[in-house]
Protein backbone atom coordinates (compact mmCIF):
# COMPACT_ATOMS: atom_id res chain seq x y z
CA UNK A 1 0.00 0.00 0.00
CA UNK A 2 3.09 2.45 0.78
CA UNK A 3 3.99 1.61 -2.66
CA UNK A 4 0.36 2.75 -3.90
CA UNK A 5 0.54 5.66 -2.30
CA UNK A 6 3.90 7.15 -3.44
CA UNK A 7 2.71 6.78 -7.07
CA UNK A 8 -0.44 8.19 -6.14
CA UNK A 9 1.40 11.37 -4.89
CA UNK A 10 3.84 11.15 -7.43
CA UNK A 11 0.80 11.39 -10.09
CA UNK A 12 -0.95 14.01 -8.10
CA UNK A 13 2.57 15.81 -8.26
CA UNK A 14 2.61 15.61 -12.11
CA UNK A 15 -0.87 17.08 -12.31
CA UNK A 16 0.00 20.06 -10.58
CA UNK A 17 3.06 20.93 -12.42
CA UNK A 18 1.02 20.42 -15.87
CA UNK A 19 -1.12 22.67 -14.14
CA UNK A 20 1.33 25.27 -13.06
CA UNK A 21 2.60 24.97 -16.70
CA UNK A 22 -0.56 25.61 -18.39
CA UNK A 23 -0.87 29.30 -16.11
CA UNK A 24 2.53 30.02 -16.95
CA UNK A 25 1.99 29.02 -21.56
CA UNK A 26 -1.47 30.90 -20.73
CA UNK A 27 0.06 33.91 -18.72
CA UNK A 28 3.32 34.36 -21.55
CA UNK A 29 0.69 34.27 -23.84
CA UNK A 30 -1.26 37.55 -21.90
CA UNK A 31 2.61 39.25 -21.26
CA UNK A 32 3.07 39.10 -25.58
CA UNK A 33 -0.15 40.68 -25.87
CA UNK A 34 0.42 43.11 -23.24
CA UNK A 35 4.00 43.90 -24.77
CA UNK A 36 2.44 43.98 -28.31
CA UNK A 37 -0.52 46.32 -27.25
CA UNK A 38 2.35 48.73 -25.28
CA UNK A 39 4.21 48.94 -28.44
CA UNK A 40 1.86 49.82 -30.58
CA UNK A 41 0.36 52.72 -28.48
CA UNK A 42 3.26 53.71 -27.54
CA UNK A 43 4.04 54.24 -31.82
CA UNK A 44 0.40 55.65 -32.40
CA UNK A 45 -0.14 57.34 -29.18
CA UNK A 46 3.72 58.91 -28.27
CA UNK A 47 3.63 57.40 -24.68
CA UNK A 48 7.05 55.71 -24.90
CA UNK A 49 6.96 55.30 -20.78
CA UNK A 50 6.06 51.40 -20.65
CA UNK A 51 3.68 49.55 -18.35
CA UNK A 52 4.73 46.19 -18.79
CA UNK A 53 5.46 43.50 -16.38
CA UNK A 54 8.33 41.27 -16.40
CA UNK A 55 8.18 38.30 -18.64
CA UNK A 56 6.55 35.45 -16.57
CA UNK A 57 9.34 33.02 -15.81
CA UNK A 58 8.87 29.45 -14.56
CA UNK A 59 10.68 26.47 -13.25
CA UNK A 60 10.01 23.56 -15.16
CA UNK A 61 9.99 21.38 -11.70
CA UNK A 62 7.66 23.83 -9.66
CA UNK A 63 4.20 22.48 -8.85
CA UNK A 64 3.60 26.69 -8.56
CA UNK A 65 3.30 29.15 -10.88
CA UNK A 66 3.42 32.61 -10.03
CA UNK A 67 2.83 35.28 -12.09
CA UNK A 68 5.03 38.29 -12.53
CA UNK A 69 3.99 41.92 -11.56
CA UNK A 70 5.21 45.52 -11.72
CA UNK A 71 7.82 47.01 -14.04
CA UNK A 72 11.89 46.59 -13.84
CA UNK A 73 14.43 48.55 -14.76
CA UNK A 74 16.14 45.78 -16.66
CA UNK A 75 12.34 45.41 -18.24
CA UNK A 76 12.56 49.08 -19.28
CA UNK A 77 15.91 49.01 -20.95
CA UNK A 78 15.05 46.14 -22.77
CA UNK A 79 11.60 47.50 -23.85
CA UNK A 80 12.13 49.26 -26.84
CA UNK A 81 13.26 47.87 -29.90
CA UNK A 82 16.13 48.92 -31.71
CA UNK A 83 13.80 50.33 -34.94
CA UNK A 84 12.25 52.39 -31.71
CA UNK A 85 15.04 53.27 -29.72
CA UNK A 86 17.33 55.15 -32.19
CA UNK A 87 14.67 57.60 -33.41
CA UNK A 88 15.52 59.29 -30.20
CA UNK A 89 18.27 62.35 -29.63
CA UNK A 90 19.94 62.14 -26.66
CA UNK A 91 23.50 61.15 -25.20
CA UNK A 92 25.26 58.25 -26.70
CA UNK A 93 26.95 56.67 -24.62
CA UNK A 94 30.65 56.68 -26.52
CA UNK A 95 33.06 55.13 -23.44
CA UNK A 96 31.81 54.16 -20.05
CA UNK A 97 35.09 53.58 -17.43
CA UNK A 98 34.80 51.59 -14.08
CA UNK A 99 37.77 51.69 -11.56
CA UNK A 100 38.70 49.21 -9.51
CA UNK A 101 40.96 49.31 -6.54
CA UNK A 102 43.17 45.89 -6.85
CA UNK A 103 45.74 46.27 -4.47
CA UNK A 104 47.68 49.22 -1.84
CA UNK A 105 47.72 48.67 1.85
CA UNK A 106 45.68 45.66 2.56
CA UNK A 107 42.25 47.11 1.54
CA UNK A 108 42.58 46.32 -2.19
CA UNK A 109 39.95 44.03 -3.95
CA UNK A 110 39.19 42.61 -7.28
CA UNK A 111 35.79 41.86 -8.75
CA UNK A 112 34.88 40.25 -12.45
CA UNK A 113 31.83 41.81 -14.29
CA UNK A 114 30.64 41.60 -17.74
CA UNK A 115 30.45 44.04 -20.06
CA UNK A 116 26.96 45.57 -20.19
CA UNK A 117 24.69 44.17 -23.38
CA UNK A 118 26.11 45.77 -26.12
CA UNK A 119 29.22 47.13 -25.13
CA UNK A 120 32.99 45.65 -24.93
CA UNK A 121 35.79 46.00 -22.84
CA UNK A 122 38.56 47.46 -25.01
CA UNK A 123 41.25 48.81 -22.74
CA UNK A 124 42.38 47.82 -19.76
CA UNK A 125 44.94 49.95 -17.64
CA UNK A 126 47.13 49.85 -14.32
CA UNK A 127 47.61 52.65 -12.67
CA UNK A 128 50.19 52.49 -9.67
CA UNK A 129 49.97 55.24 -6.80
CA UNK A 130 51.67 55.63 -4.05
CA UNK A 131 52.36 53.04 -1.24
CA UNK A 132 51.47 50.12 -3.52
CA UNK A 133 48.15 51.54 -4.94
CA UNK A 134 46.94 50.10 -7.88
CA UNK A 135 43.94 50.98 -9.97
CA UNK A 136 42.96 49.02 -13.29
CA UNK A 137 40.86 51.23 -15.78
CA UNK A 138 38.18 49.21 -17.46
CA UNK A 139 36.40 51.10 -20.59
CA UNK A 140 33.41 49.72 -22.13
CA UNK A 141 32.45 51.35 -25.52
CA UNK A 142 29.38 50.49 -27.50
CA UNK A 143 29.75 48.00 -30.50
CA UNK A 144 27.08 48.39 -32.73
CA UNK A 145 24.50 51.26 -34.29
CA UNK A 146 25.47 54.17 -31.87
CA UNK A 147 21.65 55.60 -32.77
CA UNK A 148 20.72 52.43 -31.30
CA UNK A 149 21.61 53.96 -27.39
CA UNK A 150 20.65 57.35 -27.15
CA UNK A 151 17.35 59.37 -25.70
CA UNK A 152 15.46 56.76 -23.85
CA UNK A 153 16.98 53.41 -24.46
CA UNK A 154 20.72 55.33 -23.35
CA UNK A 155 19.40 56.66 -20.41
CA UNK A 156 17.77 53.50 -19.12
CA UNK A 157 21.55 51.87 -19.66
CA UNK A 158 23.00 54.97 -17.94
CA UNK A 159 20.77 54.25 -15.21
CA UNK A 160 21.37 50.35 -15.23
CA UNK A 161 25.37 51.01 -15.42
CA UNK A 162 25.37 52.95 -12.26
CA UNK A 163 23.15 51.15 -10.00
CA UNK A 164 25.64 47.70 -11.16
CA UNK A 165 28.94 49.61 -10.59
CA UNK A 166 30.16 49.53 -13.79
CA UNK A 167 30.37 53.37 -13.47
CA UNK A 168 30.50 55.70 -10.54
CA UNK A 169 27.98 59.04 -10.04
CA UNK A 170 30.59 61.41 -11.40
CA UNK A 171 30.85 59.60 -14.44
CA UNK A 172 26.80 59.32 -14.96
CA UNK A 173 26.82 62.99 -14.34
CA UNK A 174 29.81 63.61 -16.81
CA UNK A 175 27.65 61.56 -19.56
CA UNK A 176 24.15 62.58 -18.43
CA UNK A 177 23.74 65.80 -20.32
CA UNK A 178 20.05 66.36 -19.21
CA UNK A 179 20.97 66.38 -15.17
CA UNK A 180 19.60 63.60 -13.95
CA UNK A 181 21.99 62.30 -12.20
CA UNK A 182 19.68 59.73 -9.84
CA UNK A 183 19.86 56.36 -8.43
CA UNK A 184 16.46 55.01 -8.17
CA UNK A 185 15.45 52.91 -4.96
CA UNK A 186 12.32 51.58 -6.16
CA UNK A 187 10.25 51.00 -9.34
CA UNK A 188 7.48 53.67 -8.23
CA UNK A 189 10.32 56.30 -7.35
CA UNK A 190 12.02 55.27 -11.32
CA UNK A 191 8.75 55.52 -12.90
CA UNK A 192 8.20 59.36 -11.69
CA UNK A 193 11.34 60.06 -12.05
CA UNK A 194 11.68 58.94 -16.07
CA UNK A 195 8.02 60.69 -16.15
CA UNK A 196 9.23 63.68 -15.48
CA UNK A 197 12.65 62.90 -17.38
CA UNK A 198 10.41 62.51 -20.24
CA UNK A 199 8.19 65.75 -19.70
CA UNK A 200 11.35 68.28 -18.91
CA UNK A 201 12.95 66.84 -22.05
CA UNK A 202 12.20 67.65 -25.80
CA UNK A 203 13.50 65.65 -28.43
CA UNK A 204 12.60 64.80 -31.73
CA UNK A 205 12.59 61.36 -32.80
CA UNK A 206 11.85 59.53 -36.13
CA UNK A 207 8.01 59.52 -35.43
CA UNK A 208 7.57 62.90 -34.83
CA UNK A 209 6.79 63.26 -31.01
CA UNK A 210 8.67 66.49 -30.15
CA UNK A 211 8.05 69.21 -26.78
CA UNK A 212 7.07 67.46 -23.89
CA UNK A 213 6.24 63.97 -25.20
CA UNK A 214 3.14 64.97 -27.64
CA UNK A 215 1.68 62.17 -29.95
CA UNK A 216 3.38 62.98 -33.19
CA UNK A 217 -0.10 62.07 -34.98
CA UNK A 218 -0.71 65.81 -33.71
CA UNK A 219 2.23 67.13 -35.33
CA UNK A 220 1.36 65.54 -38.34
CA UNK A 221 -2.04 67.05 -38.00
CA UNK A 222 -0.69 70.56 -37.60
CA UNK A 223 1.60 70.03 -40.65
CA UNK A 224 -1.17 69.20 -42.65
CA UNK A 225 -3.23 71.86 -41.82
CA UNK A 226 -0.66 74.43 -41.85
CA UNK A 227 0.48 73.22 -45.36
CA UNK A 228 -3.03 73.33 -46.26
CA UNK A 229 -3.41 76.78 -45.26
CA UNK A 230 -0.62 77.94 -46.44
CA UNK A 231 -2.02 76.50 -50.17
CA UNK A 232 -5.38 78.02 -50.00
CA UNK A 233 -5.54 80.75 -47.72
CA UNK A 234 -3.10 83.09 -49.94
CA UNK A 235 -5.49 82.62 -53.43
CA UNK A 236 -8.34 83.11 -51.26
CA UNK A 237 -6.81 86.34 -50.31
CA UNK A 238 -5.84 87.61 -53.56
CA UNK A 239 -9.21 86.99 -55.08
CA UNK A 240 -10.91 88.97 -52.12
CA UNK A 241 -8.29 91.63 -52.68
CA UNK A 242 -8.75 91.61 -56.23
CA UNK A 243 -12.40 91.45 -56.29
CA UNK A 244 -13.02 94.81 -53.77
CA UNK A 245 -10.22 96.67 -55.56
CA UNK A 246 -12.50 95.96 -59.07
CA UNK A 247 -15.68 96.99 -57.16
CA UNK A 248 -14.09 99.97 -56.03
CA UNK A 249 -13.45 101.34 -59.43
CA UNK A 250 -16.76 100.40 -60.92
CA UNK A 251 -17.93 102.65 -58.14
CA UNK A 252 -15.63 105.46 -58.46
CA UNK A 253 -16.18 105.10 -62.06
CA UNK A 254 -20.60 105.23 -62.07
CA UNK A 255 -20.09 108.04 -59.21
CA UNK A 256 -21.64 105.65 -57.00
CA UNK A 257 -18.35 105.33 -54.62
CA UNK A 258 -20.19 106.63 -51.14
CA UNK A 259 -24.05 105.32 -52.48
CA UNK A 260 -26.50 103.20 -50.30
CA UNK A 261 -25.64 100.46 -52.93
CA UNK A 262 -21.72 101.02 -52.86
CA UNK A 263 -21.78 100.06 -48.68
CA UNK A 264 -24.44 97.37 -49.59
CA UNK A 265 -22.43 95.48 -52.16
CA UNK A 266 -19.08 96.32 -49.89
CA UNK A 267 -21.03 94.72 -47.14
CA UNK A 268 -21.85 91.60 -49.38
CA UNK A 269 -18.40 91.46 -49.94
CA UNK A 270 -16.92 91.59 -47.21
CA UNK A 271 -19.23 89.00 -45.81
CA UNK A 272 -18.24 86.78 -48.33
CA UNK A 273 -14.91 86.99 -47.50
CA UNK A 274 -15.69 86.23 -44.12
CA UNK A 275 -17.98 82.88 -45.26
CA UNK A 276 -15.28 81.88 -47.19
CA UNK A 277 -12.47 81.92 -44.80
CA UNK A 278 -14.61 79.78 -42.56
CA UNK A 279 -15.67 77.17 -45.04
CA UNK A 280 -11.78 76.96 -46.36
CA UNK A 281 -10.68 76.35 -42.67
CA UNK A 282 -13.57 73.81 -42.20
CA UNK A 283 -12.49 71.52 -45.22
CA UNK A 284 -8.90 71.84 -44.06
CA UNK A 285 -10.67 70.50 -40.56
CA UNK A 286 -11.99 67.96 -42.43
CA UNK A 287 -9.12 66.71 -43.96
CA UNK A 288 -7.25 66.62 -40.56
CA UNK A 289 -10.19 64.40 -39.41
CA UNK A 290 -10.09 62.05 -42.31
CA UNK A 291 -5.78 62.03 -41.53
CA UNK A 292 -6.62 60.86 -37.92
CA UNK A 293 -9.52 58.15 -39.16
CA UNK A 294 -6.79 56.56 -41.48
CA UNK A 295 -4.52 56.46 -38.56
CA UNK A 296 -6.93 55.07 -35.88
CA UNK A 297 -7.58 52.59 -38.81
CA UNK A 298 -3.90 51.75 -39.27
CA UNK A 299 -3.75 51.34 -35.21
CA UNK A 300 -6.63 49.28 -35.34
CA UNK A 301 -5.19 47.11 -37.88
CA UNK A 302 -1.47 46.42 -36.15
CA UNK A 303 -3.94 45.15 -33.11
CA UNK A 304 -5.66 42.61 -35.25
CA UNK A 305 -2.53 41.73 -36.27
CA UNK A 306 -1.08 41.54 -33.07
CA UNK A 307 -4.19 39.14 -31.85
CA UNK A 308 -4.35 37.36 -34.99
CA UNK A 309 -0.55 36.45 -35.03
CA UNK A 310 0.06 36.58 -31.21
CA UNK A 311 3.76 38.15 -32.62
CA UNK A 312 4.41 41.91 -30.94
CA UNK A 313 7.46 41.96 -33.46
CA UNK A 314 5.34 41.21 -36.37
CA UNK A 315 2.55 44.19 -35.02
CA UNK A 316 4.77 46.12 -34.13
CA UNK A 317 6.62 46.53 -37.47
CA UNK A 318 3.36 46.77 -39.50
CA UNK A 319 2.38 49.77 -37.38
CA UNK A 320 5.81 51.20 -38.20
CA UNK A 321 5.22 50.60 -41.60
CA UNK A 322 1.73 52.19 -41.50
CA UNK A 323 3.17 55.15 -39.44
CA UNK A 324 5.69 55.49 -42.43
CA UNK A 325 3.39 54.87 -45.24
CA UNK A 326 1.01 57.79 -43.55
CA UNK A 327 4.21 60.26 -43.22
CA UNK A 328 5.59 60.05 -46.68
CA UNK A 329 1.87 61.07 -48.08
CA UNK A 330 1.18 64.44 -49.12
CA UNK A 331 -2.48 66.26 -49.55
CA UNK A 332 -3.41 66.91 -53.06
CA UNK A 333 -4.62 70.05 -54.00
CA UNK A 334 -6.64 71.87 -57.03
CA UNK A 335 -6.60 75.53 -57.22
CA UNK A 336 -8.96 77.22 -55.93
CA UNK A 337 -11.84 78.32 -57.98
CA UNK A 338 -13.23 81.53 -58.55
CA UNK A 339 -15.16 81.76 -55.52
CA UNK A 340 -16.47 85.71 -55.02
CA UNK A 341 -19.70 86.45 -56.31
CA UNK A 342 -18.99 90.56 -57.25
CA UNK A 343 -21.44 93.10 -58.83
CA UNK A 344 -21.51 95.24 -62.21
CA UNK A 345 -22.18 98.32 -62.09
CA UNK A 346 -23.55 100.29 -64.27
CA UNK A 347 -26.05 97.73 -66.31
CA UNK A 348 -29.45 98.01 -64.73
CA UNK A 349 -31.00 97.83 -61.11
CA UNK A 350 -28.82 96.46 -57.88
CA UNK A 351 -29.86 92.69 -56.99
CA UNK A 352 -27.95 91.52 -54.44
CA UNK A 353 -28.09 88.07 -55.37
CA UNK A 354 -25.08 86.91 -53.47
CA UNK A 355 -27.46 84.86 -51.01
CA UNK A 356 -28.32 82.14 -53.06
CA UNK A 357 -24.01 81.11 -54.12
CA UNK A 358 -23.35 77.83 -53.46
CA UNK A 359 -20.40 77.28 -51.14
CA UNK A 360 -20.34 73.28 -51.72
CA UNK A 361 -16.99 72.14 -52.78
CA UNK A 362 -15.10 75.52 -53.30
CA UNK A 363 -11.53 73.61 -53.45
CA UNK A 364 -12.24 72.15 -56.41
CA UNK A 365 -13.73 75.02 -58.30
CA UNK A 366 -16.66 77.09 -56.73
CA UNK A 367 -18.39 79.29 -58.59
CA UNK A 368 -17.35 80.64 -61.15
CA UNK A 369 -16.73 84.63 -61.81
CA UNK A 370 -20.48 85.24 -60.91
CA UNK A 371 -22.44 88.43 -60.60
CA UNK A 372 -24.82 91.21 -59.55
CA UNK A 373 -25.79 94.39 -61.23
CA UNK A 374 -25.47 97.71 -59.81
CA UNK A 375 -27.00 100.96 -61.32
């Protein structure tokens, strides 16, 4: 019976670590999503300050499964991907040097560490001072795309290099341009801190997100409308211009320059001017809305994919695509029509018949060179 009971136990055993298995396949499988989701917001949306949890770990022979919670710095370094990372401006880190003390007056030590991911040690130095002192000069440089380590990704290994000794404070503070020379104590104290790294910090990266961390879909926004402003408003200008400097001489010219029906069809000008303005700016609001819809669409899209394929990699580098694809497009324009309904004077009674113009679809055309008699 002793016999029976050990295998029983030894089955029951098995059970719970297939068990403890299946939460850790079905909680990797969450962590993906959650990474793939994070990534592509943080493309779309320009909130490159992660919220994901460690990757769920588990011991093969654990009848246990745990699963992981809260953000770590080593989880933040390693968070962006390279395509991400060096689209950000900041300080590359060129040479990083750790000292050592290895011998002198009984105190010395020696430690072994590895070069940081990334980097290699190419020199290595002895220094002797006095009584027997001896210091060995390790320098790690970076071996690979220097873009790769700057902005956020360089400050996160900054940050990792100093709390693992591989450099002291004065040398963060010597490469840490931006001041922020700090050795966080705990995840909630490092995820203020890089929030407000990230908010007292402009850059410009690849996407677009410039002052204080703002979704570069807005910038691209503003860029549109402003080109698109800068296309129509000017024509819309010179025809107003050029339409009350013709009315004013077929005024001065009929003697009907200070008239009832001079301010009248000034008035109808000048309102049409106004009307015009608006309705220009409104299609240029339009097309800024249709810009964001195609981009909502593309995030939407780099979800499915992420859900479909369960791949963050592969979603993540279809949004980039999409954010590219989106970038590289420019508006198309028509010139604008003849849009000012103006009045002859001169040829009959005044009708001010500028009411009833049609306003519908004045980019590509408007109406064109209509009138109203004056006289």
């Amino acid at each position: 019976m002793g016999g029976g009971g050990k295998s029983n136990d030894a089955a029951i055993n098995e059970q719970r670590k297939a068990a403890a298995e299946a939460r850790y396949k079905d909680d990797l499988r969450s962590w993906r999503m959650e990474r793939g989701v994070n990534e592509i917001n943080n493309l779309f949306d320009g909130t490159p300050l992660p919220s994901l949890r460690d990757k769920p770990t588990y011991n093969t022979n654990s009848t246990n499964y745990t699963p992981t919670t809260g953000v770590s710095s080593a989880n933040m370094q390693n968070y962006y991907t390279s395509s991400i990372a060096k689209g950000f401006q900041g300080n590359i880190l060129d040479a990083m040097t750790r000292f050592v003390r290895t011998g002198g007056r009984g105190d010395g030590y020696s430690e072994t560490m590895a070069a940081p991911e990334g980097y290699k040690l190419v020199t290595q130095t002895v220094r002797t001072g006095g009584r027997g002192d001896s210091d060995e000069v390790q320098k790690y440089v970076w071996q690979g795309n220097r873009d790769g380590h700057t902005g956020q990704q360089g400050y996160y290994d900054l940050n990792k290099m100093l709390q693992a000794g591989v450099i002291n404070k004065s040398v963060y503070d010597q490469y840490n341009k931006n001041g922020n020379g700090f050795l966080y104590d705990s995840d909630a104290e490092q995820t203020g801190q890089l929030n407000k790294y990230l908010q007292d910090n402009a850059g410009k990266n690849q996407y677009g997100i410039t002052e204080n961390n703002k979704n570069w879909v807005d910038d691209l926004a503003g860029t549109y409308l402003t080109a698109y402003n800068d296309y129509y408003m000017p024509q819309l200008q010179n025809q107003y211009s050029e339409a009350n400097k013709n009315l004013t001489y077929d005024l001065a010219r009929t003697g009907l320059l200070r008239s009832s029906a001079a301010a009248d069809t000034q008035s109808d000008l000048a309102r049409q001017n106004a009307e015009n303005t608006a309705m220009v700016k409104s299609q240029g609001d339009q097309g800024v809305a249709a810009l964001k819809s195609k981009i909502n669409s593309a995030k939407q899209n780099a979800i499915n994919q992420l859900y479909s394929t369960e791949n963050p990699e592969v979603a993540a580098n279809q949004a980039l695509s999409s954010i590219r694809t989106i970038q590289s497009e420019q508006p198309s324009y028509s010139p604008l029509g003849d849009i000012f309904k103006t009045a002859v004077v001169g040829m009959g009674g005044y009708s001010s018949g500028a009411a009833d113009r049609r306003y519908n679809n004045i980019i590509t055309g408007g109406n064109r060179k209509a009138s109203s008699t004056v006289g």
